[in-house]
C-alpha atoms as a PDB file:
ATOM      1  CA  UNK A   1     110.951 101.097  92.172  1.00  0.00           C
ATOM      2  CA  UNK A   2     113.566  98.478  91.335  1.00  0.00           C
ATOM      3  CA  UNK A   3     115.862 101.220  90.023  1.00  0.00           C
ATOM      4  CA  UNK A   4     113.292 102.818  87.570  1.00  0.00           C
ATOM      5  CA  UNK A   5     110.928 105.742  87.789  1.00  0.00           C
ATOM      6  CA  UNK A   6     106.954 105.099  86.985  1.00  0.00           C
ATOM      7  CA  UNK A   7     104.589 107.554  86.743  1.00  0.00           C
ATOM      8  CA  UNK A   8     102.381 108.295  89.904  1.00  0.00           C
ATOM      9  CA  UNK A   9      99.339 109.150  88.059  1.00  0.00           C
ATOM     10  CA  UNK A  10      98.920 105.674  85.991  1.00  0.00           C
ATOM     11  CA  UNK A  11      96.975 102.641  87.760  1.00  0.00           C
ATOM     12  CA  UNK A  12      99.133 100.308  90.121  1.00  0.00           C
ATOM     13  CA  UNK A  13      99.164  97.135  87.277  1.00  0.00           C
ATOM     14  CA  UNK A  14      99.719  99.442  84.373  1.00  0.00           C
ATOM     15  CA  UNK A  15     102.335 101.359  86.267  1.00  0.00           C
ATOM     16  CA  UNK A  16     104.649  98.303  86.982  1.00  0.00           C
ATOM     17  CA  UNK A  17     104.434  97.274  83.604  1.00  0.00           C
ATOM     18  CA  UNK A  18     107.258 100.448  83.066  1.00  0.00           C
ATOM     19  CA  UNK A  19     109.887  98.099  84.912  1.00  0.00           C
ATOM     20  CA  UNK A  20     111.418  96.086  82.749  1.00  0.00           C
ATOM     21  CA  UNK A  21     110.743  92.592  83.556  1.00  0.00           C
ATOM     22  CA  UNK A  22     107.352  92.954  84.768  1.00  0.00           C
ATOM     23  CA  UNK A  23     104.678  92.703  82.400  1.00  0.00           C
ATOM     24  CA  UNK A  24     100.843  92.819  82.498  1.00  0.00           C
ATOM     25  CA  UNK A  25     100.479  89.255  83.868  1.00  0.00           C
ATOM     26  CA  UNK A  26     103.219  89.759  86.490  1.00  0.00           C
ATOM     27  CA  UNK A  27     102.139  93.197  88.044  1.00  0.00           C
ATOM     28  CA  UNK A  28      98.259  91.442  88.532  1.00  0.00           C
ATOM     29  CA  UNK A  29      99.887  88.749  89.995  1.00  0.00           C
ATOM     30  CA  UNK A  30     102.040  91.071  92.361  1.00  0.00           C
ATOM     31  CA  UNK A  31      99.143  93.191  93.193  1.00  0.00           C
ATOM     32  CA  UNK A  32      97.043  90.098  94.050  1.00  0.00           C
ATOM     33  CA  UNK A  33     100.258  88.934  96.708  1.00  0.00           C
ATOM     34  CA  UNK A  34     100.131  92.557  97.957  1.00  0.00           C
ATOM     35  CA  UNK A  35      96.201  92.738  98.147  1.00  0.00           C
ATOM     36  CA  UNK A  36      96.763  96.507  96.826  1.00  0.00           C
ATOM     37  CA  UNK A  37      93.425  97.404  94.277  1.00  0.00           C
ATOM     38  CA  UNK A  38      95.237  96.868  90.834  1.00  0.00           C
ATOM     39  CA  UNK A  39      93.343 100.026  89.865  1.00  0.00           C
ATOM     40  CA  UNK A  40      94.076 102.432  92.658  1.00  0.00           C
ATOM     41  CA  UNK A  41      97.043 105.124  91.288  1.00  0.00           C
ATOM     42  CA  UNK A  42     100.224 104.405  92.222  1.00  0.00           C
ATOM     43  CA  UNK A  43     100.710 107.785  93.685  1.00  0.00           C
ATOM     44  CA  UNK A  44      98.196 107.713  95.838  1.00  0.00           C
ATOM     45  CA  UNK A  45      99.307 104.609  97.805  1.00  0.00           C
ATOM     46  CA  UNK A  46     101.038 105.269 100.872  1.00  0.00           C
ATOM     47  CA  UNK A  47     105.045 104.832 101.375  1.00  0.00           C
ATOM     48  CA  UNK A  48     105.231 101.716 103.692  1.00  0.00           C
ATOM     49  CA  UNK A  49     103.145  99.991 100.881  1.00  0.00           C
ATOM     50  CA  UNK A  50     105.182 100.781  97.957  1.00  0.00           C
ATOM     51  CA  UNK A  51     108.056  99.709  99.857  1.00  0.00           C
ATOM     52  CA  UNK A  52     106.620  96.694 100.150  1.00  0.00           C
ATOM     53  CA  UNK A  53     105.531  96.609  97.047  1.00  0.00           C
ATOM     54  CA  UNK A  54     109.032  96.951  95.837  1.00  0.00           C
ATOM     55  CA  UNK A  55     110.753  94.310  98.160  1.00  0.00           C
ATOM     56  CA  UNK A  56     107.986  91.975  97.058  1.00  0.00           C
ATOM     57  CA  UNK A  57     108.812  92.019  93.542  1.00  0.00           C
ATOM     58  CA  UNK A  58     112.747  91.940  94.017  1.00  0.00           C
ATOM     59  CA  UNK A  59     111.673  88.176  95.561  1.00  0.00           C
ATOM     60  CA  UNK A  60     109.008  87.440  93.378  1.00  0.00           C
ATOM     61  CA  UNK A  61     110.277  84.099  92.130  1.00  0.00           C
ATOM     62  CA  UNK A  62     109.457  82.369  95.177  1.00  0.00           C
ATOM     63  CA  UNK A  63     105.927  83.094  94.827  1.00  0.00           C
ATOM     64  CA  UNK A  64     105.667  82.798  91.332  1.00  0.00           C
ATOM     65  CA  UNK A  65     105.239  79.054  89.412  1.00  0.00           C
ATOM     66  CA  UNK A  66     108.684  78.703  87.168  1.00  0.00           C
ATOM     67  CA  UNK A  67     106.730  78.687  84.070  1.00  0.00           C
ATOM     68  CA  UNK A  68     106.017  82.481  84.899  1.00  0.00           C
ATOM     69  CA  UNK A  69     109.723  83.855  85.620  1.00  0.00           C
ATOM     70  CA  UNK A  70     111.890  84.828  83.396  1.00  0.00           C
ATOM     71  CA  UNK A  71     114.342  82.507  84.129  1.00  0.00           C
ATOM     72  CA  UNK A  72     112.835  79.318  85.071  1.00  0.00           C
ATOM     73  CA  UNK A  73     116.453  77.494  85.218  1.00  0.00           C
ATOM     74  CA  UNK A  74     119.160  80.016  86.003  1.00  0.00           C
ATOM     75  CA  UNK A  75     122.404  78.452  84.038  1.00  0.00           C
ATOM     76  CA  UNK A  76     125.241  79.548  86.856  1.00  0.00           C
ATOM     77  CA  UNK A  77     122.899  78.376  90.004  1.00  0.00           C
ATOM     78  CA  UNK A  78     119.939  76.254  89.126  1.00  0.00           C
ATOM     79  CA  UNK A  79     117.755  78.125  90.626  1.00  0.00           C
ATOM     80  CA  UNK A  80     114.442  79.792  89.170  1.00  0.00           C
ATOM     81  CA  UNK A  81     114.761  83.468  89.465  1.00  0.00           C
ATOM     82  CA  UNK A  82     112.997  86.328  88.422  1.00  0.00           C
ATOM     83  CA  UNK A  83     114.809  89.705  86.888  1.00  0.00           C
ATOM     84  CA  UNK A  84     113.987  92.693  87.385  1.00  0.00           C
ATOM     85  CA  UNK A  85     115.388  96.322  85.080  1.00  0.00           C
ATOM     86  CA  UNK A  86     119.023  95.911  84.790  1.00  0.00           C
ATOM     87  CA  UNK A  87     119.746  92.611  85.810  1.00  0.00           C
ATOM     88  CA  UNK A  88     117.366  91.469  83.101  1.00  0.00           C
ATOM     89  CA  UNK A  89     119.688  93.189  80.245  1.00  0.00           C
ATOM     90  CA  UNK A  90     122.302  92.154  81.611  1.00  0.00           C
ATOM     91  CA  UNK A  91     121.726  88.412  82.028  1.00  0.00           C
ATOM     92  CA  UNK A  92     120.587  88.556  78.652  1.00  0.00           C
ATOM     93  CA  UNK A  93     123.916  90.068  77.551  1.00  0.00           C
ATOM     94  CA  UNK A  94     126.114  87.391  79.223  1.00  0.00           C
ATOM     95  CA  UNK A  95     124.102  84.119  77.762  1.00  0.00           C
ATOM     96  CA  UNK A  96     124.395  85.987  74.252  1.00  0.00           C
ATOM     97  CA  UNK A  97     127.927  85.934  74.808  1.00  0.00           C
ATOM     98  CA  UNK A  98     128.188  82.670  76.594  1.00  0.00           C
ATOM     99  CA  UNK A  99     127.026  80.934  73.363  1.00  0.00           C
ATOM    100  CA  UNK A 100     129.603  83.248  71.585  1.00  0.00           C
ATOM    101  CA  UNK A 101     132.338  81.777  73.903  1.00  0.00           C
ATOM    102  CA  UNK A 102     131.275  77.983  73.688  1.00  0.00           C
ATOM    103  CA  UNK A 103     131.353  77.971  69.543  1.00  0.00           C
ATOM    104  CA  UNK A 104     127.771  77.119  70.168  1.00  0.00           C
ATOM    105  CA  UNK A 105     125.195  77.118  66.600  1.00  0.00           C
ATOM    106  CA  UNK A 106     123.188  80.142  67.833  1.00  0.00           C
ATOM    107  CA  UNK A 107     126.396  81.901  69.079  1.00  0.00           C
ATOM    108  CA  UNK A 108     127.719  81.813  66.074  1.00  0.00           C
ATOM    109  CA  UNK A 109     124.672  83.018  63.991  1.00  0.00           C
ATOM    110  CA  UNK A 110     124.501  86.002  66.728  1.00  0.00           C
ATOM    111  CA  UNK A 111     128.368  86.831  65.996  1.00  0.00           C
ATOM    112  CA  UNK A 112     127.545  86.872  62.259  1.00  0.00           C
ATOM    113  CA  UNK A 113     124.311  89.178  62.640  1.00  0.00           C
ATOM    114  CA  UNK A 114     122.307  86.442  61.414  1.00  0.00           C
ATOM    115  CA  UNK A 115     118.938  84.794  61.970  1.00  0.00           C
ATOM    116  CA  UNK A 116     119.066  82.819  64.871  1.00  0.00           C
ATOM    117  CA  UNK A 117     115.556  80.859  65.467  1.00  0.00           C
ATOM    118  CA  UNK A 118     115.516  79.086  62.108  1.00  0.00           C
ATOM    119  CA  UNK A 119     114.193  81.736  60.059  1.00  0.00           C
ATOM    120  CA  UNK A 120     114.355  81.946  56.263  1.00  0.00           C
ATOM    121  CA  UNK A 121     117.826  84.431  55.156  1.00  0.00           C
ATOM    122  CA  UNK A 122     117.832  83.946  50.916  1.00  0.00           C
ATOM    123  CA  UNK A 123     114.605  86.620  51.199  1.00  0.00           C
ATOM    124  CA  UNK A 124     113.373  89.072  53.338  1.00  0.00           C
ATOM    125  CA  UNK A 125     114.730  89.952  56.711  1.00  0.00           C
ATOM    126  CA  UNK A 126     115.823  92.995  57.919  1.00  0.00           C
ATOM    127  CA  UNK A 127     118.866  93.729  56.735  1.00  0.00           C
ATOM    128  CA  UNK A 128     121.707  97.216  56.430  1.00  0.00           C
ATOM    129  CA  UNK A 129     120.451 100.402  57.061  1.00  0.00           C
ATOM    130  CA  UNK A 130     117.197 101.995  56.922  1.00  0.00           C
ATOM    131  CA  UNK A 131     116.926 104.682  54.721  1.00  0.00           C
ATOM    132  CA  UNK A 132     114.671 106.729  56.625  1.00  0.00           C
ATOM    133  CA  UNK A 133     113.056 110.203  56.078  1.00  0.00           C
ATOM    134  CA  UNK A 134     115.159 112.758  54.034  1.00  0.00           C
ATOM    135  CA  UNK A 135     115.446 116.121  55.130  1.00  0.00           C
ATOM    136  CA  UNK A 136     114.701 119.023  52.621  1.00  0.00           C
ATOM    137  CA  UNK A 137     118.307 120.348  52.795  1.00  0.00           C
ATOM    138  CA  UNK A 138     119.455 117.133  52.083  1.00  0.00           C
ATOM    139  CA  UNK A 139     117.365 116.393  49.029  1.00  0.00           C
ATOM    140  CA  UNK A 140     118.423 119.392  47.445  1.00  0.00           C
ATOM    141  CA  UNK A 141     121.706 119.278  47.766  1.00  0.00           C
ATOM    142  CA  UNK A 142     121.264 115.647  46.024  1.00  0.00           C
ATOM    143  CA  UNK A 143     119.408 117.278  43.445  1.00  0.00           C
ATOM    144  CA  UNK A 144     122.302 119.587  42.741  1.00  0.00           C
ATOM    145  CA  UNK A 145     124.826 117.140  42.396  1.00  0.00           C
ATOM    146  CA  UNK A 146     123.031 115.576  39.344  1.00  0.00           C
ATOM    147  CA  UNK A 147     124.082 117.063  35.565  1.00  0.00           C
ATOM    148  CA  UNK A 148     121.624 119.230  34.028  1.00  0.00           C
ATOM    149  CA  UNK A 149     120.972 117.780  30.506  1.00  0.00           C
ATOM    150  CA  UNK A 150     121.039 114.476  29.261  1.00  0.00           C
ATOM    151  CA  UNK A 151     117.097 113.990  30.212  1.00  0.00           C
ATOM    152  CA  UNK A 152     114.635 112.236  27.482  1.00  0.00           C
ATOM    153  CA  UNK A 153     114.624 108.744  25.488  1.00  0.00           C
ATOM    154  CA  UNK A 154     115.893 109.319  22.540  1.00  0.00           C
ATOM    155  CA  UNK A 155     119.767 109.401  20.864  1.00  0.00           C
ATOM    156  CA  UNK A 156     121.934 112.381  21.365  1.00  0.00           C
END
């Protein structure tokens, strides 16, 4: 469904909650368009009603209020639309580098890999490289690397 695979055995509302742009509130409002049982398995409905199930949500917006798309004013049309998988990542993409183009404030903070909702940057953030988990090998070879003597407090 909409260019991603879900897994049969999960319940119809949990299941399209694995396609990006559909979360919990969505897929109970799809099922309740559809009048499918939110709780049935998704493998276990038949094919003509995933089908529909599928073209339903590729024109959700239409039956959806605009405060509950994802993109309640679509910049290039005007219209409200709702994404679904790839189109999602993608739109987000493009207005990420639509603000880059225009110069705009919060294109410029995302060129500069910095805060962009008005967070605090002089502390905390998450910032370079984790360090992560070091593997044995690794450690030891660090361990090597270090001189022998030289350990203790006092004056040589």
């Amino acid at each position: 469904m909409a260019n991603t695979d879900l897994d049969g055995k999960r319940q119809v509302i949990l299941a399209l909650t694995g396609i990006p742009g559909v979360g919990l509130r969505v897929a109970e409002a799809a099922t309740h368009f559809m009048e499918v049982n939110p709780t049935e398995m998704l493998g276990n409905l038949p094919e003509p009603q995933t089908e529909a199930l599928e073209s339903m949500l590729l024109g959700l917006a239409s039956k959806l209020p605009p405060w509950m798309t994802n993109r309640p004013f679509d910049r290039g049309t005007g219209e409200t639309r709702h994404l679904l998988s790839t189109d999602l990542e993608t739109s987000g993409r493009d207005d990420v580098n639509q603000m880059k183009m225009i110069r705009s404030y919060r294109g410029i903070r995302h060129e500069r890999g910095q805060k962009v909702r008005g967070q605090r940057t002089k502390s905390n953030g998450r910032t370079g490289t984790a360090t992560g988990v070091v593997k044995k090998a690794a450690q030891e070879a660090g361990a090597a690397k270090k001189p022998a003597g030289g350990e203790g407090k006092g004056k040589a």
